[in-house]
Protein backbone atom coordinates (compact mmCIF):
# COMPACT_ATOMS: atom_id res chain seq x y z
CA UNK A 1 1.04 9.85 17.93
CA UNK A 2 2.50 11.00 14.62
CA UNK A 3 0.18 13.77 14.39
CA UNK A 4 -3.49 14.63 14.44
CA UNK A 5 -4.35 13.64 10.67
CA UNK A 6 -2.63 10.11 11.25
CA UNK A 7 -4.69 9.75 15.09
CA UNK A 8 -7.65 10.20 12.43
CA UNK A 9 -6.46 7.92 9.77
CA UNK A 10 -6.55 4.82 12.48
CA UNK A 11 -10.11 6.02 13.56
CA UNK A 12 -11.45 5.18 9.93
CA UNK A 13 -12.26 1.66 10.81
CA UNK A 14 -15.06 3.26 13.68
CA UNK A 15 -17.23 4.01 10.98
CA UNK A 16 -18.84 2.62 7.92
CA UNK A 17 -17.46 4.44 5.08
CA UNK A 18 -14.01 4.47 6.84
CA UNK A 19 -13.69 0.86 6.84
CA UNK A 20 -15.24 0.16 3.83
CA UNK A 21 -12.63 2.07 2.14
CA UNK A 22 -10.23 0.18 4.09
CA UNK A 23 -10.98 -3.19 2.83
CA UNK A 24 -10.91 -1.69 -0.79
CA UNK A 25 -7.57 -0.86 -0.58
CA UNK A 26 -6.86 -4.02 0.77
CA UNK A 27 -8.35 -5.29 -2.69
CA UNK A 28 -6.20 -2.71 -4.06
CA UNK A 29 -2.89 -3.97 -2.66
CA UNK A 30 -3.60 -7.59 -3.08
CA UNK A 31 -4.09 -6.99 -7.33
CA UNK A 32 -0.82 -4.86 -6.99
CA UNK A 33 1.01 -7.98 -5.41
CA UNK A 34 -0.63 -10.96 -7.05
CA UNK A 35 2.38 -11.65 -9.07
CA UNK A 36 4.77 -11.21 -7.07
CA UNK A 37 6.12 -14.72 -5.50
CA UNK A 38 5.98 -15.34 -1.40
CA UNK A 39 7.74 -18.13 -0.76
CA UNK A 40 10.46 -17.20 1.68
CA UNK A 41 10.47 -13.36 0.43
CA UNK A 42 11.07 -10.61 2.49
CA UNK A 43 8.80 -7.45 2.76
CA UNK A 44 9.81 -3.79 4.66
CA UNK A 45 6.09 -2.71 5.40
CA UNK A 46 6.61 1.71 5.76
CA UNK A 47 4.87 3.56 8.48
CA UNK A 48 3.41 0.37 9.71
CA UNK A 49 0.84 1.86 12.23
CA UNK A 50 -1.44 -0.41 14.31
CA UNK A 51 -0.50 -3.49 12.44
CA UNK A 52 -3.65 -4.01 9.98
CA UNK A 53 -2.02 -4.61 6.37
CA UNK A 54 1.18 -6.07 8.17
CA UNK A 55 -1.38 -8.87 9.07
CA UNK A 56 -2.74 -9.11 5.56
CA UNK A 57 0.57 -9.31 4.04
CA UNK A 58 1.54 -11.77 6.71
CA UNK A 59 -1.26 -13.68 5.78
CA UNK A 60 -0.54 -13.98 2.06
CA UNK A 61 2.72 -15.27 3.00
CA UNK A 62 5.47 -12.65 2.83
CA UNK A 63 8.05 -12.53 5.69
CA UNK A 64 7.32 -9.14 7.23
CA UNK A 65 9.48 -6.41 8.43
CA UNK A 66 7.15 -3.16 10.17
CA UNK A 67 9.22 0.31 9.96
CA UNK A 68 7.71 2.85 12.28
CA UNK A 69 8.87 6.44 13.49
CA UNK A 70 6.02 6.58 16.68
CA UNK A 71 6.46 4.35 19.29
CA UNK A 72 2.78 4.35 20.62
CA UNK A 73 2.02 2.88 17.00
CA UNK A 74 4.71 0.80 16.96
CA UNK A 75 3.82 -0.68 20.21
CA UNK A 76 0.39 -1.59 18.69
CA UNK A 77 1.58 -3.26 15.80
CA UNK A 78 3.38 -5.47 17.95
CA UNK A 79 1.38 -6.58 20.46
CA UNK A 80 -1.01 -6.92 17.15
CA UNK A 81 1.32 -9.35 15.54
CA UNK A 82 3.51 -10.90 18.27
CA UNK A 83 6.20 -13.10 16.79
CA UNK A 84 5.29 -13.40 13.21
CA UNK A 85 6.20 -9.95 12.22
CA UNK A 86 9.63 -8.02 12.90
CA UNK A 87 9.78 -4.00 13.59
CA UNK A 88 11.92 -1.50 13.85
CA UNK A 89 11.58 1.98 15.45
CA UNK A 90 13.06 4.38 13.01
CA UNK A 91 12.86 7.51 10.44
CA UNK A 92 11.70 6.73 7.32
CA UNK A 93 14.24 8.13 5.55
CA UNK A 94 16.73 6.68 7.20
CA UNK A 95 16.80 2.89 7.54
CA UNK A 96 18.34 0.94 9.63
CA UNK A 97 18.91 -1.89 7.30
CA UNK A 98 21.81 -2.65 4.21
CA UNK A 99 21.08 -2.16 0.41
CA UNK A 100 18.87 -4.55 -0.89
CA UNK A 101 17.79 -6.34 2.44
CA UNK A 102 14.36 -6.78 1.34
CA UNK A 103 12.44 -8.47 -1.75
CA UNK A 104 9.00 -5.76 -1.64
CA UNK A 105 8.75 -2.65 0.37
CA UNK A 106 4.96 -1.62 0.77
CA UNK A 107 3.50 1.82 2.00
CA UNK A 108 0.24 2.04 2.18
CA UNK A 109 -1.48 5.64 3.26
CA UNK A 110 1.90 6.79 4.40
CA UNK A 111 3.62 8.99 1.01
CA UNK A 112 1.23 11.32 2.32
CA UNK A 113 2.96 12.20 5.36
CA UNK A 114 6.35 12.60 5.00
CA UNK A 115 8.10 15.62 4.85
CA UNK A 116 10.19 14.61 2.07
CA UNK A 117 9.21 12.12 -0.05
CA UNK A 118 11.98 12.23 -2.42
CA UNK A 119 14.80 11.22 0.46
CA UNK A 120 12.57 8.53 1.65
CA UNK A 121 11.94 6.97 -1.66
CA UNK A 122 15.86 6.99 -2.11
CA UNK A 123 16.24 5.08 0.53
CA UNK A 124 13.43 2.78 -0.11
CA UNK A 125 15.23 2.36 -3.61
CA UNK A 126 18.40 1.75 -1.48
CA UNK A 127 16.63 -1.68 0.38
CA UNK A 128 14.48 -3.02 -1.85
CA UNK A 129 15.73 -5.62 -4.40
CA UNK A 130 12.44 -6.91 -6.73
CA UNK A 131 9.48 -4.43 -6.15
CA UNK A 132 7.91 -1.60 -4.43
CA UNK A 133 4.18 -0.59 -4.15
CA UNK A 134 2.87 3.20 -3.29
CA UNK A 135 -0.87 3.83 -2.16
CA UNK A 136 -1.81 7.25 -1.42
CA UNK A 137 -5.42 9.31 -2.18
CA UNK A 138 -5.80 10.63 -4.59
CA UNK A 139 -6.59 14.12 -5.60
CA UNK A 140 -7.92 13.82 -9.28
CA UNK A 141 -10.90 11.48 -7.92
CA UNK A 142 -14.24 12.60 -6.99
CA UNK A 143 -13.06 11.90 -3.69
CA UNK A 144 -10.43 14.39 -3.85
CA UNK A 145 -13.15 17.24 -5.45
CA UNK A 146 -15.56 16.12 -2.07
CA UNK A 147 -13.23 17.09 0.02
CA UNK A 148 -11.97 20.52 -1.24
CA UNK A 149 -16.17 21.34 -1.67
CA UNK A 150 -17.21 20.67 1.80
CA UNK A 151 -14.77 20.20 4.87
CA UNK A 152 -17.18 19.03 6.43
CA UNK A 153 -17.01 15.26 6.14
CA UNK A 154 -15.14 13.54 8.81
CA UNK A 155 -13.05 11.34 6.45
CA UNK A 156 -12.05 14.58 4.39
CA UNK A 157 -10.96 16.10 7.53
CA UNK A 158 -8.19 12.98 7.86
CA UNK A 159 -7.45 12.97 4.17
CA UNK A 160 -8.35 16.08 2.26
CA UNK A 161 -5.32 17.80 3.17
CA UNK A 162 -3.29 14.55 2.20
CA UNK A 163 -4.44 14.22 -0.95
CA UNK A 164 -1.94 13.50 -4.06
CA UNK A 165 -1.29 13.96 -7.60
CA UNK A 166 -0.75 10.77 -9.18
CA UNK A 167 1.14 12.94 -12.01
CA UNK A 168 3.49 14.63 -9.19
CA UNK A 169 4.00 10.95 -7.47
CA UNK A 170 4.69 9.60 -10.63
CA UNK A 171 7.56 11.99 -12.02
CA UNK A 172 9.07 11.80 -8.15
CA UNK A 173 9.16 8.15 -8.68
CA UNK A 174 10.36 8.37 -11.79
CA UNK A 175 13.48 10.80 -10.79
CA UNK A 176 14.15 8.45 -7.78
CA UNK A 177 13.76 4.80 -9.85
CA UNK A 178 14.70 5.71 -13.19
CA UNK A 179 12.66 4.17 -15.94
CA UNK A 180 11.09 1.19 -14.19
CA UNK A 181 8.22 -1.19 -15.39
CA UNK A 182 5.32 0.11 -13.87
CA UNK A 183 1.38 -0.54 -13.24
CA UNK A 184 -1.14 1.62 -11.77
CA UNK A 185 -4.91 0.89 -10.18
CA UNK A 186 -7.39 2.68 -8.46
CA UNK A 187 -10.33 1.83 -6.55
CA UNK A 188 -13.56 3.52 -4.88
CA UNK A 189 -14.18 5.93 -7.43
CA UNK A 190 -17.49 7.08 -6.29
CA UNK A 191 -17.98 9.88 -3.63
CA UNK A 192 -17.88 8.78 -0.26
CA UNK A 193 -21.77 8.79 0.28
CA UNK A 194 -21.72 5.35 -1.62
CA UNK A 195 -18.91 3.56 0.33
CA UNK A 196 -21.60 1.49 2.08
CA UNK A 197 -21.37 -2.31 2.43
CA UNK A 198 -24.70 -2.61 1.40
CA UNK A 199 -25.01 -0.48 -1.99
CA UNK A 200 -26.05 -0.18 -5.13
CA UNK A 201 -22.44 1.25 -5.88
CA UNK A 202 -20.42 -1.49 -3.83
CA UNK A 203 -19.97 -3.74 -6.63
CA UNK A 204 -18.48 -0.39 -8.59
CA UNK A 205 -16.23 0.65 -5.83
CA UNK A 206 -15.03 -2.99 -5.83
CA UNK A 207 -13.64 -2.91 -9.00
CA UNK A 208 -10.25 -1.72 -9.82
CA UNK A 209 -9.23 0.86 -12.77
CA UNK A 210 -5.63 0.54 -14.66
CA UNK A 211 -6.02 4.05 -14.40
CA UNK A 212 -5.51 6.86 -11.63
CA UNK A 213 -9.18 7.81 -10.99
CA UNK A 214 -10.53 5.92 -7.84
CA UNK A 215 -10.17 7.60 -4.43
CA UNK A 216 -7.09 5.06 -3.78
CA UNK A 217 -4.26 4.96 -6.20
CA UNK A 218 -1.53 1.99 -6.51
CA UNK A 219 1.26 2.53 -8.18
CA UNK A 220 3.67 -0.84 -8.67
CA UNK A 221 7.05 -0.25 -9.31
CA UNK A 222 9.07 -3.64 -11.05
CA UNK A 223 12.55 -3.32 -10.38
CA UNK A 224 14.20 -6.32 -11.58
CA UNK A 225 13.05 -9.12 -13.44
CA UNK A 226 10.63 -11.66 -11.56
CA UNK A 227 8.21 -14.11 -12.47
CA UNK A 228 5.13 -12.74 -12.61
CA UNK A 229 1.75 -15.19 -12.07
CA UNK A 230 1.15 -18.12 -9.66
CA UNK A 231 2.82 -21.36 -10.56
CA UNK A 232 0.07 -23.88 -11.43
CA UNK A 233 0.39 -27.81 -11.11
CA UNK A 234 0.77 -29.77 -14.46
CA UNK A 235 -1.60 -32.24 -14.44
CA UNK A 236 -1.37 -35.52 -16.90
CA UNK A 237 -2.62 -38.61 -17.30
CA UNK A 238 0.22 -39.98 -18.82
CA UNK A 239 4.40 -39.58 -17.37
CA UNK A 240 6.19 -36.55 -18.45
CA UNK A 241 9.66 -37.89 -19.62
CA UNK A 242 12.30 -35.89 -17.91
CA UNK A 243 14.34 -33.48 -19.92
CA UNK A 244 17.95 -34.50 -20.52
């Protein structure tokens, strides 16, 4: 596999806390995206791994595209989705694909390990036409000061290393995008002995924060014009006289 910290980034779902902050980024990405329309739009999913936010994102109706550079995860992720995904065996910095090919690109828990962001971000920038979302940890959340006081947590030893500065991510993005619209959220911001289905703080690490502090950061980056909501039906008791 990729290497040792990414063979212990897929074993998070083994154990409670692991997949507990799973399914809050999950939350995370789906506030990121609610905006953005589906309908027949394409999505380049980064570093796709085993396949379990390329089924999310399948499932809230984006045509999906799975980038991977290791062929054992690549392999999972297909036999994962079958036909209703598309993937592609490459380096992340160097796609296979023409400028502006895709509506969305998405990386989720994947910034973290390449060896340089700034050329894979350009090329992201190169093949995506609407909108790009970034979720990485977080090093200014209580998460992030866990894991440089005690090594000893298993989920630190996967992620403590990995950890970012939203501030650092931010002015690379900013260098590789140019002055974009932008919106930022965050989610589990309490240590890691609270990311328990059933706790007191599971409500709180539920919740997301406009700002950076949560153990989880998004970072949406706009980069054209879109509509942003869900079209709702008009509903009227009475005709609704066609403009002419």
């Amino acid at each position: 596999m990729r290497n040792s910290k990414a063979a212990r980034y897929q074993s998070w779902p083994e154990t409670e806390a692991g997949s507990v902050a799973l399914a809050q980024c999950d939350i995370l990405l789906r506030g990121l995206f609610a905006g953005w329309p589906r309908r027949s739009r394409s999505m380049l999913v980064m570093s796709a791994g085993s396949g379990d936010f390329i089924e999310r994102l399948w499932e809230a109706g984006f045509d999906i595209t799975g980038q991977e550079d290791d062929p054992e995860f690549l392999a999972q992720a297909k036999a994962r989705m079958g036909p209703r995904a598309e993937f592609v065996l490459s380096a992340p910095d160097h796609l296979p694909f023409d400028d502006c090919t895709f509506d969305y690109v998405v990386i989720v828990a994947a910034y973290e390990f390449w060896h340089s962001p700034k050329a894979v971000l350009e090329e992201i920038n190169r093949v995506a036409c609407s909108g790009v979302i970034l979720i990485f940890p977080n090093a200014w959340s209580l998460f992030g000061l866990e894991c440089r006081l005690s090594k000893k947590n298993p989920l630190c030893a996967s992620a403590g290393a990995l950890l970012q500065s939203p501030r650092a991510v931010w002015q690379l993005s900013r260098r590789v995008f140019g002055k974009k619209r932008t919106a930022w959220a965050s989610i589990l911001p309490a240590t890691t002995s609270t990311w328990k289905r059933r706790s007191f703080f599971h409500l709180l690490n539920s919740l997301q924060c406009p700002l950076p502090l949560g153990a989880f950061v998004g970072l949406r980056i706009d980069l054209g014009s879109m509509y942003a909501g869900t079209p709702l039906l008009l509903k009227t008791s009475e005709p609704v006289a066609s403009a002419e």
